[in-house]
PDB file of N, CA and C in Angstrom:
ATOM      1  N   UNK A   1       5.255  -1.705 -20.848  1.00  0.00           N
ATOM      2  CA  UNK A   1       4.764  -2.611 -19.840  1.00  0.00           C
ATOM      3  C   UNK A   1       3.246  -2.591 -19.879  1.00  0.00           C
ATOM      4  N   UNK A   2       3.013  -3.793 -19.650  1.00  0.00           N
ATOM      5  CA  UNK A   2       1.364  -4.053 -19.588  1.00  0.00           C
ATOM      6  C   UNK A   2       0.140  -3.629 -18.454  1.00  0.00           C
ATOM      7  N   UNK A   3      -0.299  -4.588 -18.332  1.00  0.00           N
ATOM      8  CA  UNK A   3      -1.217  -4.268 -17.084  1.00  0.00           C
ATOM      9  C   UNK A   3      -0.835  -5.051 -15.696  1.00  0.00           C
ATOM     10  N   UNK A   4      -0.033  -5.958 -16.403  1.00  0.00           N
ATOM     11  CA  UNK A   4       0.893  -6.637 -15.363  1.00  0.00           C
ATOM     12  C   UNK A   4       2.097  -7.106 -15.374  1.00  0.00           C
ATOM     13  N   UNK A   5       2.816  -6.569 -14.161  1.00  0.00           N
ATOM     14  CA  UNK A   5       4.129  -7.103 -14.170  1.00  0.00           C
ATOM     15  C   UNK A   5       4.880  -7.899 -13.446  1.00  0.00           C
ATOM     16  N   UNK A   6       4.942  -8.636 -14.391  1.00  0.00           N
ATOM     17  CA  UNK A   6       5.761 -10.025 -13.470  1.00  0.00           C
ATOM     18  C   UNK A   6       7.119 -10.001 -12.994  1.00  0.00           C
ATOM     19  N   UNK A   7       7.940  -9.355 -13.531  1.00  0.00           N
ATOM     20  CA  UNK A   7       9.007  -8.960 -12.679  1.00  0.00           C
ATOM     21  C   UNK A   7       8.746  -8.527 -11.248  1.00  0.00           C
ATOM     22  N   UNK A   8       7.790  -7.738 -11.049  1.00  0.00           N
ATOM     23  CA  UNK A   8       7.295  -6.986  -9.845  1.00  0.00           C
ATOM     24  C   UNK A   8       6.687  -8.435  -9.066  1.00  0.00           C
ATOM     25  N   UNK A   9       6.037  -8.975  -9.612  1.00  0.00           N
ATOM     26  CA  UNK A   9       5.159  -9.968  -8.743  1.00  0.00           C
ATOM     27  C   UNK A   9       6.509 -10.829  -8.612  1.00  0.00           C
ATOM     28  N   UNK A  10       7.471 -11.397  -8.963  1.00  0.00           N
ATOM     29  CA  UNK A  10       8.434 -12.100  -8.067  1.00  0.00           C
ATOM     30  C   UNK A  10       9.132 -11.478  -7.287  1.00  0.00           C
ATOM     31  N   UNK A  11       9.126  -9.971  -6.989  1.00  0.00           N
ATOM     32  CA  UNK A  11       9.851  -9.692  -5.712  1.00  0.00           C
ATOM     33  C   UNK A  11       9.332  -9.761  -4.500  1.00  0.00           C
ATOM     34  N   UNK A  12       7.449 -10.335  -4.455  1.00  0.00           N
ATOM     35  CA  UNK A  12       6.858 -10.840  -3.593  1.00  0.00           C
ATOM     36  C   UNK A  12       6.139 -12.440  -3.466  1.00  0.00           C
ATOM     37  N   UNK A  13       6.880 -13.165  -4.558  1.00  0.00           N
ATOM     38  CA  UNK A  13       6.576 -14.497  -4.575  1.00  0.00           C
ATOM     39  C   UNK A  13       7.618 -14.835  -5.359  1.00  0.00           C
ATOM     40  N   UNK A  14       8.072 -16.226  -4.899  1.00  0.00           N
ATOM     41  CA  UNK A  14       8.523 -16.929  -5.712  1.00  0.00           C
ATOM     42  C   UNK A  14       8.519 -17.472  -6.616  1.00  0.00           C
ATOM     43  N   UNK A  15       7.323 -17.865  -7.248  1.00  0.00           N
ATOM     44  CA  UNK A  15       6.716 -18.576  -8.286  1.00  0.00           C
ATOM     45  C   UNK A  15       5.445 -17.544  -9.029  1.00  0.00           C
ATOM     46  N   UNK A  16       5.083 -18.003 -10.471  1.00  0.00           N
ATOM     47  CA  UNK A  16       4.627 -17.353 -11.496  1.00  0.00           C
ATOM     48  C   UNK A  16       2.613 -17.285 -10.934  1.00  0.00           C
ATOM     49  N   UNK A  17       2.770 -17.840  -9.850  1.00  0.00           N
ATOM     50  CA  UNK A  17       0.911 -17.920  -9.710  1.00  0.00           C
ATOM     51  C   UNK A  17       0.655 -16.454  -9.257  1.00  0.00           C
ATOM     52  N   UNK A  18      -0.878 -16.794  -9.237  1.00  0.00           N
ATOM     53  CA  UNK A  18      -1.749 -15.534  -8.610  1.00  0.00           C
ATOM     54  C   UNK A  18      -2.026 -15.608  -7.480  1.00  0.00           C
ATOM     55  N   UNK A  19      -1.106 -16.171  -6.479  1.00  0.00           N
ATOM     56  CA  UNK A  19      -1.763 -16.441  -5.387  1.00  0.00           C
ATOM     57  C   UNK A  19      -0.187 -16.084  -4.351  1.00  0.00           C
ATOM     58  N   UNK A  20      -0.334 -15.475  -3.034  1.00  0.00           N
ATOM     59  CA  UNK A  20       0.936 -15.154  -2.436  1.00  0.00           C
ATOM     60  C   UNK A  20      -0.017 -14.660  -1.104  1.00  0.00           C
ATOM     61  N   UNK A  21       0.937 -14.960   0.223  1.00  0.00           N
ATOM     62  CA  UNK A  21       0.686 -14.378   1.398  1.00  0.00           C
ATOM     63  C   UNK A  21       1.936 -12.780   1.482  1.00  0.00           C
ATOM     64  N   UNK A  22       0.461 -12.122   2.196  1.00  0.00           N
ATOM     65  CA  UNK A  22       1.657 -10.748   2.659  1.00  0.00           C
ATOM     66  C   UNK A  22       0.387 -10.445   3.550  1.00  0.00           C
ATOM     67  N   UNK A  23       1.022 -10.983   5.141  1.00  0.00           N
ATOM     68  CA  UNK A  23       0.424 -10.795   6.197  1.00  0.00           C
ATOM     69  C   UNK A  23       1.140  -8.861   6.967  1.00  0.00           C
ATOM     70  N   UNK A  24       0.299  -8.956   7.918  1.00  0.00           N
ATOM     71  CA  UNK A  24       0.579  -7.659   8.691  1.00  0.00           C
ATOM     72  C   UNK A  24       2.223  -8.391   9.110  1.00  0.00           C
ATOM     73  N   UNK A  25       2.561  -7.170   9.648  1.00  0.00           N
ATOM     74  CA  UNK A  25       4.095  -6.789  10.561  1.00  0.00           C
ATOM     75  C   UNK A  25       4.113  -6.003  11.830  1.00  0.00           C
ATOM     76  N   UNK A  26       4.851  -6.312  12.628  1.00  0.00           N
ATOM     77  CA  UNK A  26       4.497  -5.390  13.829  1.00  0.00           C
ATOM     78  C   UNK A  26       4.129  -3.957  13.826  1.00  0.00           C
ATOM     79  N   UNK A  27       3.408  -3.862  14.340  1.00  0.00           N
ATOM     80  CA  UNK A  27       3.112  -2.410  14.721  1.00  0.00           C
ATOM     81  C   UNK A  27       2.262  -1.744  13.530  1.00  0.00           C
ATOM     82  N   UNK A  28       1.815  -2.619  12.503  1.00  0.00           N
ATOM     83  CA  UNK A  28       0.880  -2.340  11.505  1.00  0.00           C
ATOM     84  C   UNK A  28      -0.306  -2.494  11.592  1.00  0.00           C
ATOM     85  N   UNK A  29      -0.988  -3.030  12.614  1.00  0.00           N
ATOM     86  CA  UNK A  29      -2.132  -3.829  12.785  1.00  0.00           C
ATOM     87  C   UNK A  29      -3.154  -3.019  13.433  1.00  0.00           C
ATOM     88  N   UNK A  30      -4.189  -2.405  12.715  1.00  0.00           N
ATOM     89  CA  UNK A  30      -5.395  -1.971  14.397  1.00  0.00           C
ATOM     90  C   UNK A  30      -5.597  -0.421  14.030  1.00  0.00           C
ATOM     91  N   UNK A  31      -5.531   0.595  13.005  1.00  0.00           N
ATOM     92  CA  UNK A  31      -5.777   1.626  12.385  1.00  0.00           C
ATOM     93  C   UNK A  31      -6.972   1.553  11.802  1.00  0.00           C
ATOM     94  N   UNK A  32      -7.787   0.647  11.362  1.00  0.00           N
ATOM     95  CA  UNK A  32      -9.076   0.515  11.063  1.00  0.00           C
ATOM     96  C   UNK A  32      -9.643  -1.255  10.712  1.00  0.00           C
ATOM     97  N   UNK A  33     -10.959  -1.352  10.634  1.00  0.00           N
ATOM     98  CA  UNK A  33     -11.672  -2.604  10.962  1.00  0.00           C
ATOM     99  C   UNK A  33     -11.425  -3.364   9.803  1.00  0.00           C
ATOM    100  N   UNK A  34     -10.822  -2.687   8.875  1.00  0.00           N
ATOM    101  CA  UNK A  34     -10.750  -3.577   7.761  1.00  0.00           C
ATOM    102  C   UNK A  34      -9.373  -3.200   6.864  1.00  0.00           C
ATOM    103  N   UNK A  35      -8.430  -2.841   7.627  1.00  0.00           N
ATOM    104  CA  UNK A  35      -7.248  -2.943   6.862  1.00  0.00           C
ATOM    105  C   UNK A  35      -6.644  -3.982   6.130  1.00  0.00           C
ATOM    106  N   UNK A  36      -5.975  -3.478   5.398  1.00  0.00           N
ATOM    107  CA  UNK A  36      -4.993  -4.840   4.389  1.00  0.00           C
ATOM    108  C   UNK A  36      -3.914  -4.196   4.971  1.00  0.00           C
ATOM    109  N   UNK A  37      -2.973  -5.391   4.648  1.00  0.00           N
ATOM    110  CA  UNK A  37      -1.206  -5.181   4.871  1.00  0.00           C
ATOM    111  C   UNK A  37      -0.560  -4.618   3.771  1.00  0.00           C
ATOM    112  N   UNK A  38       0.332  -3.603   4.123  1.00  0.00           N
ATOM    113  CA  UNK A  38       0.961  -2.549   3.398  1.00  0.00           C
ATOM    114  C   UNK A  38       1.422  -3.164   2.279  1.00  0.00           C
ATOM    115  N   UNK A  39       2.489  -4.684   2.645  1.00  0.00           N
ATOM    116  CA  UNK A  39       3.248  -5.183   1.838  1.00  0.00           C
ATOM    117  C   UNK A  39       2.138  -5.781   0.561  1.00  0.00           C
ATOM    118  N   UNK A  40       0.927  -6.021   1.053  1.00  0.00           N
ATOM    119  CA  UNK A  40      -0.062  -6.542   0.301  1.00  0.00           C
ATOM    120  C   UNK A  40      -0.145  -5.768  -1.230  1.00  0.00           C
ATOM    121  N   UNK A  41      -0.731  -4.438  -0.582  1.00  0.00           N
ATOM    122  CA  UNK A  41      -0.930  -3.264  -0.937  1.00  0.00           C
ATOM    123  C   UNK A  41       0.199  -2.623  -1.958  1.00  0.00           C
ATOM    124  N   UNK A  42       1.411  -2.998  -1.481  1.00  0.00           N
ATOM    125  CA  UNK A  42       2.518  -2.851  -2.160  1.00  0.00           C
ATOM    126  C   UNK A  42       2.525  -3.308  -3.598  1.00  0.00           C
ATOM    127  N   UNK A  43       1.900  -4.360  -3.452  1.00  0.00           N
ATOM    128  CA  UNK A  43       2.818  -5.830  -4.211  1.00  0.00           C
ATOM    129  C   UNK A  43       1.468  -5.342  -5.720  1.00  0.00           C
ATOM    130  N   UNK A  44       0.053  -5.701  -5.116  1.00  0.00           N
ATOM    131  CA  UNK A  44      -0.391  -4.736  -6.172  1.00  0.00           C
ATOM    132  C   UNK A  44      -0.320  -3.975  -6.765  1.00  0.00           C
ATOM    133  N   UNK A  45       0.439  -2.819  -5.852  1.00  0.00           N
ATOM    134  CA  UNK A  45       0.281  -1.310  -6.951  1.00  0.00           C
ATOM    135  C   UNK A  45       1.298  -1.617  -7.919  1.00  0.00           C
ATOM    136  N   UNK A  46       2.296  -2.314  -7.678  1.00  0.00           N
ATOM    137  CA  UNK A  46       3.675  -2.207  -8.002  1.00  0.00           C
ATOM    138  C   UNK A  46       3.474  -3.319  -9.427  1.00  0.00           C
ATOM    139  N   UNK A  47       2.348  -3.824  -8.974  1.00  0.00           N
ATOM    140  CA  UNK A  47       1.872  -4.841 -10.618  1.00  0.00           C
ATOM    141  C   UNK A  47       1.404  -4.105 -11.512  1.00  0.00           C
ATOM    142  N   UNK A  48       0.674  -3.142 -10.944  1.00  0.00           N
ATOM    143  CA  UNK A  48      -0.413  -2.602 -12.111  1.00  0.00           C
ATOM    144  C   UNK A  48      -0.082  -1.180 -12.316  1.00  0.00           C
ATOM    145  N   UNK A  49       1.050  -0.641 -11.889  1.00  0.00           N
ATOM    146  CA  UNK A  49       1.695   1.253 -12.185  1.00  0.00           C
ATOM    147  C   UNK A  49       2.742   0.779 -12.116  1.00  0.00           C
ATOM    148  N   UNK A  50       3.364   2.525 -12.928  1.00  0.00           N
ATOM    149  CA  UNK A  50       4.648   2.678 -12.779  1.00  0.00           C
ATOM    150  C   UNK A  50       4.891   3.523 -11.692  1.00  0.00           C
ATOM    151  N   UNK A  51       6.005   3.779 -11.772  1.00  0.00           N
ATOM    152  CA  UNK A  51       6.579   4.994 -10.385  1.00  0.00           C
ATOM    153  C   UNK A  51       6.312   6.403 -11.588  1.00  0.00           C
ATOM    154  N   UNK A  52       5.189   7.552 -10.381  1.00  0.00           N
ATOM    155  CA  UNK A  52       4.770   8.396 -10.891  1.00  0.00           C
ATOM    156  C   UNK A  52       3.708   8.338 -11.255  1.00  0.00           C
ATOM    157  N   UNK A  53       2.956   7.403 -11.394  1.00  0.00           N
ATOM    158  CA  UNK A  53       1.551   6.910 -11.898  1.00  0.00           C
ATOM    159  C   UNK A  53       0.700   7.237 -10.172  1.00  0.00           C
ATOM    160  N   UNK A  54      -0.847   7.786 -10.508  1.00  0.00           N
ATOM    161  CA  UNK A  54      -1.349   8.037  -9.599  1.00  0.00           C
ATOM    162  C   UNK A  54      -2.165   6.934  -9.305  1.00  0.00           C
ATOM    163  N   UNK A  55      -2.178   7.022  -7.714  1.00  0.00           N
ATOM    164  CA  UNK A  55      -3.255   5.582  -7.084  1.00  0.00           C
ATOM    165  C   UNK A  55      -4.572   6.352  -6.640  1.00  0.00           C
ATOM    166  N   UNK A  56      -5.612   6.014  -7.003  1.00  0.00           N
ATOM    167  CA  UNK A  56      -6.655   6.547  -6.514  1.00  0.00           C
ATOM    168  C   UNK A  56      -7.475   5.655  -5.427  1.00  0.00           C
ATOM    169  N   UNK A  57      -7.643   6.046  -4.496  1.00  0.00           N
ATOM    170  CA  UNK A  57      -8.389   5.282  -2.794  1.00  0.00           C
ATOM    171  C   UNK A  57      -9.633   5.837  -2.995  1.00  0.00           C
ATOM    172  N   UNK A  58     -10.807   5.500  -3.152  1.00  0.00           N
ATOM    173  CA  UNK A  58     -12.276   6.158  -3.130  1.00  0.00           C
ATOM    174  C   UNK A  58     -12.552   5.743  -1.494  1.00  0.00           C
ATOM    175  N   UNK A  59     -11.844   5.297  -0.906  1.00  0.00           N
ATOM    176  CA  UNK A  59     -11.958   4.628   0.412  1.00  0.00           C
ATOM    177  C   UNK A  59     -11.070   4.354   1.155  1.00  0.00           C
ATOM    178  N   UNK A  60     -10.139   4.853   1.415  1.00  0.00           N
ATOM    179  CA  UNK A  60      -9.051   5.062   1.801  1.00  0.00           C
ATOM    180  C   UNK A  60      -9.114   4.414   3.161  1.00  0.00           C
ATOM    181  N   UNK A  61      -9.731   4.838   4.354  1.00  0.00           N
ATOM    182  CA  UNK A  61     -10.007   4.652   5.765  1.00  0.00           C
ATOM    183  C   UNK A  61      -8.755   5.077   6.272  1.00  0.00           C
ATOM    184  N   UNK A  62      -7.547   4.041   6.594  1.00  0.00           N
ATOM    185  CA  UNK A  62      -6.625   4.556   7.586  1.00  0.00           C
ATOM    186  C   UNK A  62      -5.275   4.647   6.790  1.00  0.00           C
ATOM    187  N   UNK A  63      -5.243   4.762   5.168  1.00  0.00           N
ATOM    188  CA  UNK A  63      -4.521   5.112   4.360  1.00  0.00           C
ATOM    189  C   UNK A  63      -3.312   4.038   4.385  1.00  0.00           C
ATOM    190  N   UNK A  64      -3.681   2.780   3.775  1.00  0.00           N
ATOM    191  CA  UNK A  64      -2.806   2.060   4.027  1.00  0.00           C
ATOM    192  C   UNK A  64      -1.986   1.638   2.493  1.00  0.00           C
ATOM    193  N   UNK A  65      -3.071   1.687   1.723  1.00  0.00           N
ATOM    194  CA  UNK A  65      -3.017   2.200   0.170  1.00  0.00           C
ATOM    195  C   UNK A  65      -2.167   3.154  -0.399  1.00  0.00           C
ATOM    196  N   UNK A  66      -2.201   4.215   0.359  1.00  0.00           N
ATOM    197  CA  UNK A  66      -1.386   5.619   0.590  1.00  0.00           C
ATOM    198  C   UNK A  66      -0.153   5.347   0.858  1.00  0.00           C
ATOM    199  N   UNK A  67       0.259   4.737   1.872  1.00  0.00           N
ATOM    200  CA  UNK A  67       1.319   4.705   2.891  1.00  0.00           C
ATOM    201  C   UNK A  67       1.867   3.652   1.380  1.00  0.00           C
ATOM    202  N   UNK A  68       1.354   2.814   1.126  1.00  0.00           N
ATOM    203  CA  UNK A  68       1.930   1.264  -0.027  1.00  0.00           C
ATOM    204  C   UNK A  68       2.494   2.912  -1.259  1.00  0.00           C
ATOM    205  N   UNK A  69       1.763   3.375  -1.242  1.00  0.00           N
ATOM    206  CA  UNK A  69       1.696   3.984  -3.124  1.00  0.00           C
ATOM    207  C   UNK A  69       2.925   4.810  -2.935  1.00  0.00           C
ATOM    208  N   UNK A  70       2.800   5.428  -1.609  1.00  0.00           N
ATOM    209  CA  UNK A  70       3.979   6.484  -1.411  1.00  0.00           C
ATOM    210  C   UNK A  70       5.553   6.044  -1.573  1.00  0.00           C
ATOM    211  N   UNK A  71       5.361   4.678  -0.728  1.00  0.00           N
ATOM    212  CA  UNK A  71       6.795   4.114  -0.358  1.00  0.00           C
ATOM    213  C   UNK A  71       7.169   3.781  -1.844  1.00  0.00           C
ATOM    214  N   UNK A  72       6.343   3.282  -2.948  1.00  0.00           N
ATOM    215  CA  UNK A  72       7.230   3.357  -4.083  1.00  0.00           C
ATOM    216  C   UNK A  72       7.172   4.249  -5.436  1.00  0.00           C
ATOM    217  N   UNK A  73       7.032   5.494  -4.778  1.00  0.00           N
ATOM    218  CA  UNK A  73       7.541   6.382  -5.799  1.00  0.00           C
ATOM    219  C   UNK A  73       6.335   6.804  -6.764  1.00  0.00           C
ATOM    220  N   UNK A  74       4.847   6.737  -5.793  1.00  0.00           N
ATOM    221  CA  UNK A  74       3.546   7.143  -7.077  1.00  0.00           C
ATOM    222  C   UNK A  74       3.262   7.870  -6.330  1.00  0.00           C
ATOM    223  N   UNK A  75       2.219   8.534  -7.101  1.00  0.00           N
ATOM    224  CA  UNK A  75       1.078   9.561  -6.994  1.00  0.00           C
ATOM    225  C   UNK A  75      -0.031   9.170  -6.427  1.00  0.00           C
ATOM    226  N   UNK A  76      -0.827   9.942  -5.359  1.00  0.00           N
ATOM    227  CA  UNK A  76      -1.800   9.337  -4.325  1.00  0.00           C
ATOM    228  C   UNK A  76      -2.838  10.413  -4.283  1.00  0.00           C
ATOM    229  N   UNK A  77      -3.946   9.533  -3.835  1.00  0.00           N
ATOM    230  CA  UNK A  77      -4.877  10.556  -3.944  1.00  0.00           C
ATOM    231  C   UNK A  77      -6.216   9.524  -2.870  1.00  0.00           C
ATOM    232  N   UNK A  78      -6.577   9.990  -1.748  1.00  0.00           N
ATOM    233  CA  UNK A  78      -7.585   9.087  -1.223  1.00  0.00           C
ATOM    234  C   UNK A  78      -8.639   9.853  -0.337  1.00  0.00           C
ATOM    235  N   UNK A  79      -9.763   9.232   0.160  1.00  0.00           N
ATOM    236  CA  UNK A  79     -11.132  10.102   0.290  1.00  0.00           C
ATOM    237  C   UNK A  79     -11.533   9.078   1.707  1.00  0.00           C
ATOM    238  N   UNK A  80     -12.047   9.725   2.373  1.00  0.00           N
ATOM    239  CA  UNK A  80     -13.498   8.846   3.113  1.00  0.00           C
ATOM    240  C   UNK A  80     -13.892   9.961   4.069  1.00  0.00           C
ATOM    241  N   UNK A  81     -14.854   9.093   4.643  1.00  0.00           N
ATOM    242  CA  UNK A  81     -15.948  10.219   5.042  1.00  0.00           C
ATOM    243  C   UNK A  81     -15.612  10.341   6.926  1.00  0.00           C
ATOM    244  N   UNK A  82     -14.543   9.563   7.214  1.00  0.00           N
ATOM    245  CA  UNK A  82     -14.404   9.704   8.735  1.00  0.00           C
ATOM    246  C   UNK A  82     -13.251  10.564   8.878  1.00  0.00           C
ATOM    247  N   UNK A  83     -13.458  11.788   9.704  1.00  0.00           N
ATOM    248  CA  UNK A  83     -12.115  12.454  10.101  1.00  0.00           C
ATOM    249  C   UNK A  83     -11.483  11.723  10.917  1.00  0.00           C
ATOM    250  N   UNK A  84     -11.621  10.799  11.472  1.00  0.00           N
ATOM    251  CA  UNK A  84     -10.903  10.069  12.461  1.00  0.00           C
ATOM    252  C   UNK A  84      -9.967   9.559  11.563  1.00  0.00           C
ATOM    253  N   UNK A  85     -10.149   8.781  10.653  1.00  0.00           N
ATOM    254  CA  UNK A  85      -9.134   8.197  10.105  1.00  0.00           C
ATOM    255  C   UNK A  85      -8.889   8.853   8.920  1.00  0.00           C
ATOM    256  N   UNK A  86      -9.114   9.849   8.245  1.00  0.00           N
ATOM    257  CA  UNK A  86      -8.382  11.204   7.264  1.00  0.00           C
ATOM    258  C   UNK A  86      -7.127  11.324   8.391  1.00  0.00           C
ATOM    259  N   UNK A  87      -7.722  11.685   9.421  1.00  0.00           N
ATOM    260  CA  UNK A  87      -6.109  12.153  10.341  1.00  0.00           C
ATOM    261  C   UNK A  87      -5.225  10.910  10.653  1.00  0.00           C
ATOM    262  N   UNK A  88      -5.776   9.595  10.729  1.00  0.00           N
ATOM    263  CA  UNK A  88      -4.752   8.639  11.540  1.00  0.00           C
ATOM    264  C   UNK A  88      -4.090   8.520   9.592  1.00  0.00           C
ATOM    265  N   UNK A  89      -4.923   8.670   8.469  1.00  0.00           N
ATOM    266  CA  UNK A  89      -4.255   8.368   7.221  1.00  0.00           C
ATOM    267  C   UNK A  89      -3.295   9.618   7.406  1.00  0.00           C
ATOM    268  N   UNK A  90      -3.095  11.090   7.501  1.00  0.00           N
ATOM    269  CA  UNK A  90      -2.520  11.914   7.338  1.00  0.00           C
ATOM    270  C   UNK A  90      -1.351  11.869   8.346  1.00  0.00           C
ATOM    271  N   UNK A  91      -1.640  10.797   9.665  1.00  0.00           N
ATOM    272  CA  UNK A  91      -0.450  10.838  10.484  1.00  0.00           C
ATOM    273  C   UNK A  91       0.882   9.510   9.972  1.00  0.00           C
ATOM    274  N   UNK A  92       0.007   8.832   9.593  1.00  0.00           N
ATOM    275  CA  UNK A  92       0.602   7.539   8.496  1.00  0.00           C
ATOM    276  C   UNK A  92       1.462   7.923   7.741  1.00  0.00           C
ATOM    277  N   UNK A  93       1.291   9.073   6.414  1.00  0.00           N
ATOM    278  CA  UNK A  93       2.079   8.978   5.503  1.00  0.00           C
ATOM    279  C   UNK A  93       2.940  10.483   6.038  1.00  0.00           C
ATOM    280  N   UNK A  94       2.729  11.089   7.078  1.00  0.00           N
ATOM    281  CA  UNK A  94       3.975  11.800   7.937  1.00  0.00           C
ATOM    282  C   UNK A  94       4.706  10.937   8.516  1.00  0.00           C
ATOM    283  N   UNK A  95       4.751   9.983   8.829  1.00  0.00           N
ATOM    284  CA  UNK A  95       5.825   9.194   9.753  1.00  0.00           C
ATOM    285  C   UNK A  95       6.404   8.152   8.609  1.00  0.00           C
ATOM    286  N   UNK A  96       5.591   8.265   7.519  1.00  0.00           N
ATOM    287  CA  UNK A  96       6.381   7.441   6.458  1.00  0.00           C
ATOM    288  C   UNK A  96       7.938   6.907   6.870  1.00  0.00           C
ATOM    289  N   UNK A  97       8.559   8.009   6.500  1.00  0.00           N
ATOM    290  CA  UNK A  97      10.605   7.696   6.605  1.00  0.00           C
ATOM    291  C   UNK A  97      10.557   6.611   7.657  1.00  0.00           C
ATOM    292  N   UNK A  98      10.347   7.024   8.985  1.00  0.00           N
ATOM    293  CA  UNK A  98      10.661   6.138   9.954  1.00  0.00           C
ATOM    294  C   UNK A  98       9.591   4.807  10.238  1.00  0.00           C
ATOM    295  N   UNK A  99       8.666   4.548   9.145  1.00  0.00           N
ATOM    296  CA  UNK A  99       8.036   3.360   9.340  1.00  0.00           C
ATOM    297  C   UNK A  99       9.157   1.792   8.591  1.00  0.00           C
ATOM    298  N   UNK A 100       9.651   1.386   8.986  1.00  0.00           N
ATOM    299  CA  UNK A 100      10.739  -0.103   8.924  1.00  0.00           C
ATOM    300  C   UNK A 100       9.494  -1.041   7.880  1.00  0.00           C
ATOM    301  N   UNK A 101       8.820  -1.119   8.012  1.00  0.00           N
ATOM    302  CA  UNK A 101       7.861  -2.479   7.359  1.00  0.00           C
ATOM    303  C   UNK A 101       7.470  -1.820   6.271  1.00  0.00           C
ATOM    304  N   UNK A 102       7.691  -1.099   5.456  1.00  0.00           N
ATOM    305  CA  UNK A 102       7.204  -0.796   4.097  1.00  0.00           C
ATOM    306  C   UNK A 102       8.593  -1.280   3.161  1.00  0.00           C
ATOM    307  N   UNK A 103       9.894  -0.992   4.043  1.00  0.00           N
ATOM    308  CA  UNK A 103      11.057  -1.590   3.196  1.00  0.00           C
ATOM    309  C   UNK A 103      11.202  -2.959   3.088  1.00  0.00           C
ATOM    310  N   UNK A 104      11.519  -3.634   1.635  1.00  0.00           N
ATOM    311  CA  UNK A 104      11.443  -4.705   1.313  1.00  0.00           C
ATOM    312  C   UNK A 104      12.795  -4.956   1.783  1.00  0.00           C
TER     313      UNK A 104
END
């Protein structure tokens, strides 16, 4: 497999473009000023790794990257400089199991 996979990109679009919505879901929203949506987050990693392949976050903030990389089966690794959100990222990927919106 390449650098991209299109099998992967139609389980979040229908069609062959580069272009797709993956908005927030309840109860995902408001962990930091500039989050992306998990499913977003998902849909990338899942183009460009395999399962077991590590994701690296140089910026992690409220680990939403983390929470995406975990739910399918990679290797994680993320940094920033606020303990506030090191802990809301470290409380994130503890409640993993019981978060509903990471399952497709």
């Amino acid at each position: 497999m390449g650098a991209f996979n299109e099998i992967a990109l139609l389980k979040y679009t229908h069609s062959h473009n580069n272009v797709f919505g993956c908005g927030f879901v309840a109860k995902e929203f408001g962990h930091h000023p500039t989050q992306k949506p998990v499913l977003l987050l998902k849909a990338l990693i899942e183009l460009t790794t395999l399962e077991g392949q590590l994701v690296l976050d140089p910026f992690c903030g409220s680990g939403s990257t983390m929470v995406a990389a975990k739910a399918l089966d990679r290797l994680y690794l993320g940094f920033d400089t606020s303990s506030e959100y090191i802990a809301t990222a470290k409380q994130r990927l503890e409640d993993l199991p019981m978060l509903s919106y990471i399952k497709m």
